[in-house]
C-alpha atoms as a PDB file:
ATOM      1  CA  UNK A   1       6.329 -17.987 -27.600  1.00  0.00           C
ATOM      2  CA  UNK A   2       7.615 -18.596 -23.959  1.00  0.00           C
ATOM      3  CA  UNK A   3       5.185 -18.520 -21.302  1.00  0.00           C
ATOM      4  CA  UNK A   4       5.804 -17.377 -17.834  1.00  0.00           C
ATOM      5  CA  UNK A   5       4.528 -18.679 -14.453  1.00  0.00           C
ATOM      6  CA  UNK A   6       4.395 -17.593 -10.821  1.00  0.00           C
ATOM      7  CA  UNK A   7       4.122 -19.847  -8.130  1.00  0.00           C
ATOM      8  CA  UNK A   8       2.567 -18.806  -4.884  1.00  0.00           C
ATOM      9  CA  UNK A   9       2.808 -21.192  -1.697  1.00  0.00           C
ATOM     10  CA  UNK A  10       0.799 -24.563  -3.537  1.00  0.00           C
ATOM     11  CA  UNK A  11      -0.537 -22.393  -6.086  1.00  0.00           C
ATOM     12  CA  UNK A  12       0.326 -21.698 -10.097  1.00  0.00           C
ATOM     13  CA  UNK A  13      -0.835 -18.921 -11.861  1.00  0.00           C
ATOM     14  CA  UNK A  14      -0.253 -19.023 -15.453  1.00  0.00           C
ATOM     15  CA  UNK A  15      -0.042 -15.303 -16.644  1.00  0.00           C
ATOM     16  CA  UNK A  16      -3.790 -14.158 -16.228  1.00  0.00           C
ATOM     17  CA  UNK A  17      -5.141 -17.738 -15.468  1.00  0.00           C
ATOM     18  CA  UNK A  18      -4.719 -19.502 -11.842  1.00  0.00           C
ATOM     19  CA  UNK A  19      -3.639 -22.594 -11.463  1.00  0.00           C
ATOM     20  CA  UNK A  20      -3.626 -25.381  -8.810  1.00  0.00           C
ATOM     21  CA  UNK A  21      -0.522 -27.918  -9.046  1.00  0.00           C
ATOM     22  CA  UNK A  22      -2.019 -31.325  -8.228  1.00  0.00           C
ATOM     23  CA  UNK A  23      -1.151 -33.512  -5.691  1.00  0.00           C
ATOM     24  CA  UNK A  24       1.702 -35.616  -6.232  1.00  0.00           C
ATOM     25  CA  UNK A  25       3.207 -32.793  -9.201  1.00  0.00           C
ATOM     26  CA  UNK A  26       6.197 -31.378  -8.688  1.00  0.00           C
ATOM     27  CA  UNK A  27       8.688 -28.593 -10.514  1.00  0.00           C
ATOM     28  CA  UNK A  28      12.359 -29.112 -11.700  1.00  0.00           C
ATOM     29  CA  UNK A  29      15.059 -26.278 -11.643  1.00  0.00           C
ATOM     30  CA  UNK A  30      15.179 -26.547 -15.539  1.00  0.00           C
ATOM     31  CA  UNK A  31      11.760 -25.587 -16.405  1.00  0.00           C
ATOM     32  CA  UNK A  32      10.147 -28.807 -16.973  1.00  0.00           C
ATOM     33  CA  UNK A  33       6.716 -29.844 -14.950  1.00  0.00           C
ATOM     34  CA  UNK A  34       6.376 -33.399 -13.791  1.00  0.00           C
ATOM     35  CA  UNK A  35       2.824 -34.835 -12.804  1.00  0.00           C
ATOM     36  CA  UNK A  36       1.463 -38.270 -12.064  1.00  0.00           C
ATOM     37  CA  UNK A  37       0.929 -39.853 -15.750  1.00  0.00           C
ATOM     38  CA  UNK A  38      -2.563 -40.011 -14.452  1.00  0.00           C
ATOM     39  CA  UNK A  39      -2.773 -36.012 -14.241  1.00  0.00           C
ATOM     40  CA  UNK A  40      -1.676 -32.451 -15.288  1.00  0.00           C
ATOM     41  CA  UNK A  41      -1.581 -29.115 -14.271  1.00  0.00           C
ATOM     42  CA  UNK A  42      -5.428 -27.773 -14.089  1.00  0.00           C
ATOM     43  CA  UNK A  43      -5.967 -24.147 -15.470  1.00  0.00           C
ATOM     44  CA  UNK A  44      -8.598 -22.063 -13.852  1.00  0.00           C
ATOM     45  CA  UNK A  45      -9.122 -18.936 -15.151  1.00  0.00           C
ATOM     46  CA  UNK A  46     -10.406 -15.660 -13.813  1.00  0.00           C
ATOM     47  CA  UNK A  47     -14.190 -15.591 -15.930  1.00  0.00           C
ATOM     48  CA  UNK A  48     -15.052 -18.838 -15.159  1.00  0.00           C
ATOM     49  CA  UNK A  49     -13.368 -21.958 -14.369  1.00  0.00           C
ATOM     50  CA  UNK A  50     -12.136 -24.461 -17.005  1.00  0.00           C
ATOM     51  CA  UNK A  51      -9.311 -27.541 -17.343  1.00  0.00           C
ATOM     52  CA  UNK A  52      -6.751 -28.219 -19.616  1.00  0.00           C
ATOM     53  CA  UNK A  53      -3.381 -29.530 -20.034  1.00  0.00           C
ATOM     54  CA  UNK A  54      -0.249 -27.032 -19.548  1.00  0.00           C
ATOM     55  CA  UNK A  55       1.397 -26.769 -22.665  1.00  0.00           C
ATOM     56  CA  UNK A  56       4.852 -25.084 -24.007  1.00  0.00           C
ATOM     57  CA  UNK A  57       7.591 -23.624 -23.004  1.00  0.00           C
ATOM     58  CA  UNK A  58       8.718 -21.973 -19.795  1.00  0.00           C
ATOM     59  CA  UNK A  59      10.797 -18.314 -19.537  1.00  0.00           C
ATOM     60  CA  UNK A  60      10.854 -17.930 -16.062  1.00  0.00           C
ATOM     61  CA  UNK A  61       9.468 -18.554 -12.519  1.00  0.00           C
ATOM     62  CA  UNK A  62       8.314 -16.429 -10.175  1.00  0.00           C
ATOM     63  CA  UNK A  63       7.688 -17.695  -6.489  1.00  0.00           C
ATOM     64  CA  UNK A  64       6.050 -16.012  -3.906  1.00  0.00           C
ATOM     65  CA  UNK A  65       5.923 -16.722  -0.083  1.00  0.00           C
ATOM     66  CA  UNK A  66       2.039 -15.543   0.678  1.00  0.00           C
ATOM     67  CA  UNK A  67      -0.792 -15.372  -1.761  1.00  0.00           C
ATOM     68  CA  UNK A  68      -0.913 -11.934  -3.905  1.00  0.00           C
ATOM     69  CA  UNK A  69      -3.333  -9.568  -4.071  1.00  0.00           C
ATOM     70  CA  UNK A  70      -4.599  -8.079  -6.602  1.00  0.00           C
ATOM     71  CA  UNK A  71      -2.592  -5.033  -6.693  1.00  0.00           C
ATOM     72  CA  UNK A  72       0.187  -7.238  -6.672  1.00  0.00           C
ATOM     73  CA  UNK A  73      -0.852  -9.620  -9.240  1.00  0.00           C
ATOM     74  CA  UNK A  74      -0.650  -5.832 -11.227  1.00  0.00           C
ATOM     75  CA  UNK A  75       2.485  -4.842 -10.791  1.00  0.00           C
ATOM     76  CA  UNK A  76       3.380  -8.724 -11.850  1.00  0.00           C
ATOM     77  CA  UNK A  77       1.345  -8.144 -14.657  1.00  0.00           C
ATOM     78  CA  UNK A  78       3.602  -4.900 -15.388  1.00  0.00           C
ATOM     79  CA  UNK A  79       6.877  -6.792 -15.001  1.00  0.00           C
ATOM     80  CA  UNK A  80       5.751  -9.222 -17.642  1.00  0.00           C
ATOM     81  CA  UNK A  81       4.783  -6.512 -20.186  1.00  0.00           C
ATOM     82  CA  UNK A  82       8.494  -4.805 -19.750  1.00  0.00           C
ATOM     83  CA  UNK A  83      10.442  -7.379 -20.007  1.00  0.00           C
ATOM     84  CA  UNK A  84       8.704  -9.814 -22.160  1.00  0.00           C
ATOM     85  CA  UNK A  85       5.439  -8.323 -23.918  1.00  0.00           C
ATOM     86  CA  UNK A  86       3.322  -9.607 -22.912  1.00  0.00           C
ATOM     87  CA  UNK A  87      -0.126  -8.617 -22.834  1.00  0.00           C
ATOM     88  CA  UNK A  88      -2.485 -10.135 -20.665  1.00  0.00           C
ATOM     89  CA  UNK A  89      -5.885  -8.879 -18.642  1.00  0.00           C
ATOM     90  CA  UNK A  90      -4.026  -8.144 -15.522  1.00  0.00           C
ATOM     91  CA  UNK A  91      -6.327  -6.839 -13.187  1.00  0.00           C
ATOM     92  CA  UNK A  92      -5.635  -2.902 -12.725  1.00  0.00           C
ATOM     93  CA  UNK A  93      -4.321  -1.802  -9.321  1.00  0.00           C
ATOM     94  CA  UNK A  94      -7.435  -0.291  -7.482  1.00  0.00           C
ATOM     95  CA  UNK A  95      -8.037   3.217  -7.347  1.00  0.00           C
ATOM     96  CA  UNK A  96      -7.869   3.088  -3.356  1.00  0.00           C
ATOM     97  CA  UNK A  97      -8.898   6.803  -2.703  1.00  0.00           C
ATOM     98  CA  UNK A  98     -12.093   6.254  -4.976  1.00  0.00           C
ATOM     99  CA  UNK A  99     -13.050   3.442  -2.700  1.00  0.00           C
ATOM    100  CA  UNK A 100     -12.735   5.690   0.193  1.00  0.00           C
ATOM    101  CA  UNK A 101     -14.923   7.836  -1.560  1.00  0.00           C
ATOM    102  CA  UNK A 102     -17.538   5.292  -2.306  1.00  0.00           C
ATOM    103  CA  UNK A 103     -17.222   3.766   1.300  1.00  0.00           C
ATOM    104  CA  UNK A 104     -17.521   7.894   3.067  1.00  0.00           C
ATOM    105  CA  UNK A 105     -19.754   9.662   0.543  1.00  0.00           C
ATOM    106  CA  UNK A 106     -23.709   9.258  -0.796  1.00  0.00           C
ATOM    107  CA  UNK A 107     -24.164   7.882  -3.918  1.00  0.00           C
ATOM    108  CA  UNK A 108     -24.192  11.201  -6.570  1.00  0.00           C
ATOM    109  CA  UNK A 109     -21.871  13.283  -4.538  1.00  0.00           C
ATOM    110  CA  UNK A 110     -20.446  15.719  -6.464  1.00  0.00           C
ATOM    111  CA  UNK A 111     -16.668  15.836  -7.457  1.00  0.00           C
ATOM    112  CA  UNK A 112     -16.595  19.171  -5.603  1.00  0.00           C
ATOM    113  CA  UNK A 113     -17.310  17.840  -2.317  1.00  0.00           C
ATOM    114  CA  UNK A 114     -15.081  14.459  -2.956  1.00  0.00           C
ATOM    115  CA  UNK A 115     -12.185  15.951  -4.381  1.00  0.00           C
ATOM    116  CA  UNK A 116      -8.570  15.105  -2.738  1.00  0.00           C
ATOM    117  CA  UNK A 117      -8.295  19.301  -1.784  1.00  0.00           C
ATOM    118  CA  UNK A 118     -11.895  19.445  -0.782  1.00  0.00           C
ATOM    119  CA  UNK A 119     -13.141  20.055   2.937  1.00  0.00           C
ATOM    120  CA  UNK A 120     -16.950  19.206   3.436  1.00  0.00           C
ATOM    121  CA  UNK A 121     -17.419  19.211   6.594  1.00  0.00           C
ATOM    122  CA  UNK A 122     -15.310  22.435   6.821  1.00  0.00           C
ATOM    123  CA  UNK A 123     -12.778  20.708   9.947  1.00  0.00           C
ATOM    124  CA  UNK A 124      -9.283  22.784   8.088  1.00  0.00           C
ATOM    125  CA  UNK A 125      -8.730  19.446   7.218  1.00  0.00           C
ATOM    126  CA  UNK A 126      -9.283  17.907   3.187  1.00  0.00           C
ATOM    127  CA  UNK A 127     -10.070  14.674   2.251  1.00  0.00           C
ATOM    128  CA  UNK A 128      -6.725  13.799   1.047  1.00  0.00           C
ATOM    129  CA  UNK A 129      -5.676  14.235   4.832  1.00  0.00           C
ATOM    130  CA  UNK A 130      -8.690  12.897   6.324  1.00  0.00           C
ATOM    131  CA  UNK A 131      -8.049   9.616   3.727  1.00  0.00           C
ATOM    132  CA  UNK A 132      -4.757   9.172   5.782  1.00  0.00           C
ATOM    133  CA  UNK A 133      -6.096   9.436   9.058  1.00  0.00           C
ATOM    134  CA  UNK A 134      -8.679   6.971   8.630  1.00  0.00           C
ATOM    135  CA  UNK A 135     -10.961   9.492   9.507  1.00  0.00           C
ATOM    136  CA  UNK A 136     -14.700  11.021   8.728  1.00  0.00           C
ATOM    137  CA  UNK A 137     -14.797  13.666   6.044  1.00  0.00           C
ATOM    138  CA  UNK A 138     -18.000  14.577   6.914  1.00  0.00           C
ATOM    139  CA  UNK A 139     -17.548  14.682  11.383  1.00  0.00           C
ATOM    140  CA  UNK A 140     -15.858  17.713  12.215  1.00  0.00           C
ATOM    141  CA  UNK A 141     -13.075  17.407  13.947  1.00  0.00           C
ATOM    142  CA  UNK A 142      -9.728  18.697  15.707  1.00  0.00           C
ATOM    143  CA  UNK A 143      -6.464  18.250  14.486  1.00  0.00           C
ATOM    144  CA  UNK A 144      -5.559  16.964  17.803  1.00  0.00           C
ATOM    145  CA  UNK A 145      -8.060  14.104  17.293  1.00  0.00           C
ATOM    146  CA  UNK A 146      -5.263  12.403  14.926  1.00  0.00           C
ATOM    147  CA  UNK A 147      -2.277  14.508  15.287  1.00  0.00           C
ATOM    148  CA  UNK A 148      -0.231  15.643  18.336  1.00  0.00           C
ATOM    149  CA  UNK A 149       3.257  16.760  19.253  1.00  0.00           C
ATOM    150  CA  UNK A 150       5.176  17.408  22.158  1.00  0.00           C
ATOM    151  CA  UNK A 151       8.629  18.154  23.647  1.00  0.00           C
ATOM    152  CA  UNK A 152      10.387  14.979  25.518  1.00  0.00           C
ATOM    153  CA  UNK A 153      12.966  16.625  28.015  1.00  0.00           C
ATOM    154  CA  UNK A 154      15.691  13.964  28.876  1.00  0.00           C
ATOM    155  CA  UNK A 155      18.803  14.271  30.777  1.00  0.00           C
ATOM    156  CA  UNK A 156      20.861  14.099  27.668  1.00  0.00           C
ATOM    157  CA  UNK A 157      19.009  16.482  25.605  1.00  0.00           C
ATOM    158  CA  UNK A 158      15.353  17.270  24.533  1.00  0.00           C
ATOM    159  CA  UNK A 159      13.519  15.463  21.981  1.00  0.00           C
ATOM    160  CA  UNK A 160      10.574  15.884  19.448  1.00  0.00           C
ATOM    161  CA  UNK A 161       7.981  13.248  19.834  1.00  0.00           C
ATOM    162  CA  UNK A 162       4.984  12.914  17.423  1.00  0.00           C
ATOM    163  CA  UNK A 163       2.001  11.253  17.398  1.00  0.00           C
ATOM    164  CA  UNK A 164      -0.774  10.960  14.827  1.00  0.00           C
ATOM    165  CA  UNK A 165      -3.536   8.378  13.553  1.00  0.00           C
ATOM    166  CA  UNK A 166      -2.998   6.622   9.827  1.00  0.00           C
ATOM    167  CA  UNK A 167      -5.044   4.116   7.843  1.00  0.00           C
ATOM    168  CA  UNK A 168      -3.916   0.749   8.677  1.00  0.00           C
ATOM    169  CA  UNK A 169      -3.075  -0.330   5.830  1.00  0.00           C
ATOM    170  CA  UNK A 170      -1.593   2.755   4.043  1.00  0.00           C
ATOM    171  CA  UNK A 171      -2.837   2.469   0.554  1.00  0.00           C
ATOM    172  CA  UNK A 172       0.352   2.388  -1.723  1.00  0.00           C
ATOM    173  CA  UNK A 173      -0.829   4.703  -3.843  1.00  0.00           C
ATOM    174  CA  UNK A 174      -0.578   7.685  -0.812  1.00  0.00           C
ATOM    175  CA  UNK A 175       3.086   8.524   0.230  1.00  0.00           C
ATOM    176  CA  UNK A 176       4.028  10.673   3.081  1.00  0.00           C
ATOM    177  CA  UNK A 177       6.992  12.358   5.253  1.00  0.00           C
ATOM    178  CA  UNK A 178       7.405  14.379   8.169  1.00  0.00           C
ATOM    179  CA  UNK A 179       9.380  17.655   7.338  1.00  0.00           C
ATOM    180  CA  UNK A 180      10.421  20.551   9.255  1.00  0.00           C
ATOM    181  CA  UNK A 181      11.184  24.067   8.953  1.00  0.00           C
ATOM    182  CA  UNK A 182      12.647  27.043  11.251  1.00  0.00           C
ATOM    183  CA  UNK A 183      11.006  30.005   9.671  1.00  0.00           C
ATOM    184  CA  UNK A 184       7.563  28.428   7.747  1.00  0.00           C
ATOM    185  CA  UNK A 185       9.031  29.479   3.954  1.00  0.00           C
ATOM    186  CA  UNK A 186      11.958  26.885   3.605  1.00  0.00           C
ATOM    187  CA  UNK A 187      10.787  23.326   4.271  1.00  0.00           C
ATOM    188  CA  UNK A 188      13.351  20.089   4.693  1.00  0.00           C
ATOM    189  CA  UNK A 189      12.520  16.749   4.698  1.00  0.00           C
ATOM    190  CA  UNK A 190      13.242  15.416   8.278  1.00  0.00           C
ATOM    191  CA  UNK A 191      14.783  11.346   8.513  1.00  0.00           C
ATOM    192  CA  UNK A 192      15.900   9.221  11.533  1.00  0.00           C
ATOM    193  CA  UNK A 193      12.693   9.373  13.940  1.00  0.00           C
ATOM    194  CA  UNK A 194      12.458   6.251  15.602  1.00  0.00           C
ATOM    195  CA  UNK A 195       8.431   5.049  15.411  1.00  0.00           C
ATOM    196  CA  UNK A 196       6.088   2.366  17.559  1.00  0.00           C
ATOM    197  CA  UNK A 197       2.596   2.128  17.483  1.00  0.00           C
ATOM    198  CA  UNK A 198       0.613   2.483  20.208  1.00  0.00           C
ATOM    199  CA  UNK A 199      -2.686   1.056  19.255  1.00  0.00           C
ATOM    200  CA  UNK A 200      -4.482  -0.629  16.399  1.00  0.00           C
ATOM    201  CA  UNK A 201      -8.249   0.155  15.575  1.00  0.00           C
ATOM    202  CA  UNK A 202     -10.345  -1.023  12.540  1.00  0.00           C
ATOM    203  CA  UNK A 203      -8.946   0.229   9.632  1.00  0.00           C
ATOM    204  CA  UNK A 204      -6.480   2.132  11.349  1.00  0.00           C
ATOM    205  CA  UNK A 205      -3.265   2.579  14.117  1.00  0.00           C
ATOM    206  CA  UNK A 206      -1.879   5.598  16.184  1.00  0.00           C
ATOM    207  CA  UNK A 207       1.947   5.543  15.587  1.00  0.00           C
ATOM    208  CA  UNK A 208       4.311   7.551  17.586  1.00  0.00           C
ATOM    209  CA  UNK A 209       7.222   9.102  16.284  1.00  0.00           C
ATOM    210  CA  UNK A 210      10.376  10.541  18.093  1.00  0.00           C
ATOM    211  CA  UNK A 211      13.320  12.424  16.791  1.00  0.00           C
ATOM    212  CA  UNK A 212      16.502   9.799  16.686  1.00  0.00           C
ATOM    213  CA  UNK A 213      18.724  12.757  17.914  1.00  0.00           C
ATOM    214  CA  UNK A 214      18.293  16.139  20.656  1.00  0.00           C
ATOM    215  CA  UNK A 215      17.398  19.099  18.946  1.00  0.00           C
ATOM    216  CA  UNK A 216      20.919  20.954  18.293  1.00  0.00           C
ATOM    217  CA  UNK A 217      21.833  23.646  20.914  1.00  0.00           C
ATOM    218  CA  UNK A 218      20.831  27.256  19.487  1.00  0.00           C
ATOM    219  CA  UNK A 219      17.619  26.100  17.940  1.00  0.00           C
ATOM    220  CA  UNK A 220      14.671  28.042  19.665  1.00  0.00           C
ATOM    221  CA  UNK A 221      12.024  26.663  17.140  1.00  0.00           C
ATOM    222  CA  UNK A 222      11.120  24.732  14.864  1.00  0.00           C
ATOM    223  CA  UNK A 223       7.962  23.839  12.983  1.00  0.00           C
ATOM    224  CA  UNK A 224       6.889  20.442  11.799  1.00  0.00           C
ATOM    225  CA  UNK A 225       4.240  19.342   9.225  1.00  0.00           C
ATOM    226  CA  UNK A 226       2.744  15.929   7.354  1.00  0.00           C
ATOM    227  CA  UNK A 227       3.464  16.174   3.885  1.00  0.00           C
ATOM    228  CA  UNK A 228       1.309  13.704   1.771  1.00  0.00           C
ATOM    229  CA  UNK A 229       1.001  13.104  -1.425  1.00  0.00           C
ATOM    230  CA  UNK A 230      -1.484  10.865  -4.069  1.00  0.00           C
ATOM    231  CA  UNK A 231      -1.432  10.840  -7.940  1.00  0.00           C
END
């Protein structure tokens, strides 16, 4: 039975245990751990802290350039079980739209009111939209509060330029795209906008987004719309 290992900056984890690597340890390219006779690798592990001695045999190493959160310790965690598996209590990746919930709603609210398609405070927005805006499901208000577009007229053609509020950070589980349309029925998605943001807030940003090329000669509308999506 091989055992496998991440190492994050001066950190070990051995698959659902954490590790510190004492001072004065060190790791070879072929697997093998070397210590201060004195010492050995201490295993801490995630219901309560306890030492021992690494033992056996090591598949593969993992390093990492910045501690991992838990959602990434997860998809680790999911790696391991595909290619080797194993199973271990990874931590599951958090359900980041129920924590909205919790964090927006009072305790008891019913599923009606806190569902993704739902609109309680009855803005013609839903809390699916609202959870990517970083905004109050409950405070009416405008969809000009987070979203806004406008028509950039340069000398060498005229340019769409969009602006709208997101959560900062985007919780992986939501996924989004701009897309466009000429007639409301056939809907495309729409690449190459080139993007800044304009301000940070907390728990949020306002990002601006403009069309990398003029719109074409000939083209006397177009319509544009957020398409999101969360399992």
């Amino acid at each position: 039975m091989h055992s496998c290992l991440q190492i994050s900056q001066a950190a070990l984890s051995l698959t659902s245990s954490c590790c510190a690597l004492k001072p004065g340890a060190t790791v070879s390219g072929t697997g093998t751990f070397t210590a201060p006779a004195s010492d050995y690798l201490s295993l801490f592990n995630r219901t309560g802290n306890s030492t021992s001695p690494f033992k056996g045999d090591v598949a593969e190493l993992i390093f990492f350039g910045t501690q991992l959160s838990d959602g990434d310790v997860a998809k680790v965690g999911g790696y391991l079980a595909a290619r080797y598996g194993l199973s271990v209590p990874f931590p599951a990746l958090p359900d980041a739209y129920a924590l909205w919930v919790a964090s927006k709603f009072p305790s008891g609210s019913l599923s009606g009111t806190t569902a993704k398609t739902a609109d309680p405070d009855h803005d013609g927005r839903v809390n699916l939209e609202e959870f990517f805006h970083a905004s109050d499901p409950l405070q009416p208000d405008t969809a000009a509060a987070t979203t806004q577009a406008e028509l950039l007229q340069t000398s060498v053609g005229d340019f769409v330029m969009l602006k709208f509020r997101m959560a900062n950070p985007l919780p992986e589980e939501l996924t989004w795209q701009i897309e466009t349309s000429q007639d409301l029925a056939f809907w495309s998605d729409s690449p190459g906008w080139l993007r800044r943001t304009l301000s940070n807030g907390p728990g949020w940003k306002i990002m601006q987004f403009r069309s990398a090329s003029p719109i074409p000669t000939g083209i006397n509308k177009a319509f544009y719309r957020l398409l999101l999506e969360a399992p």
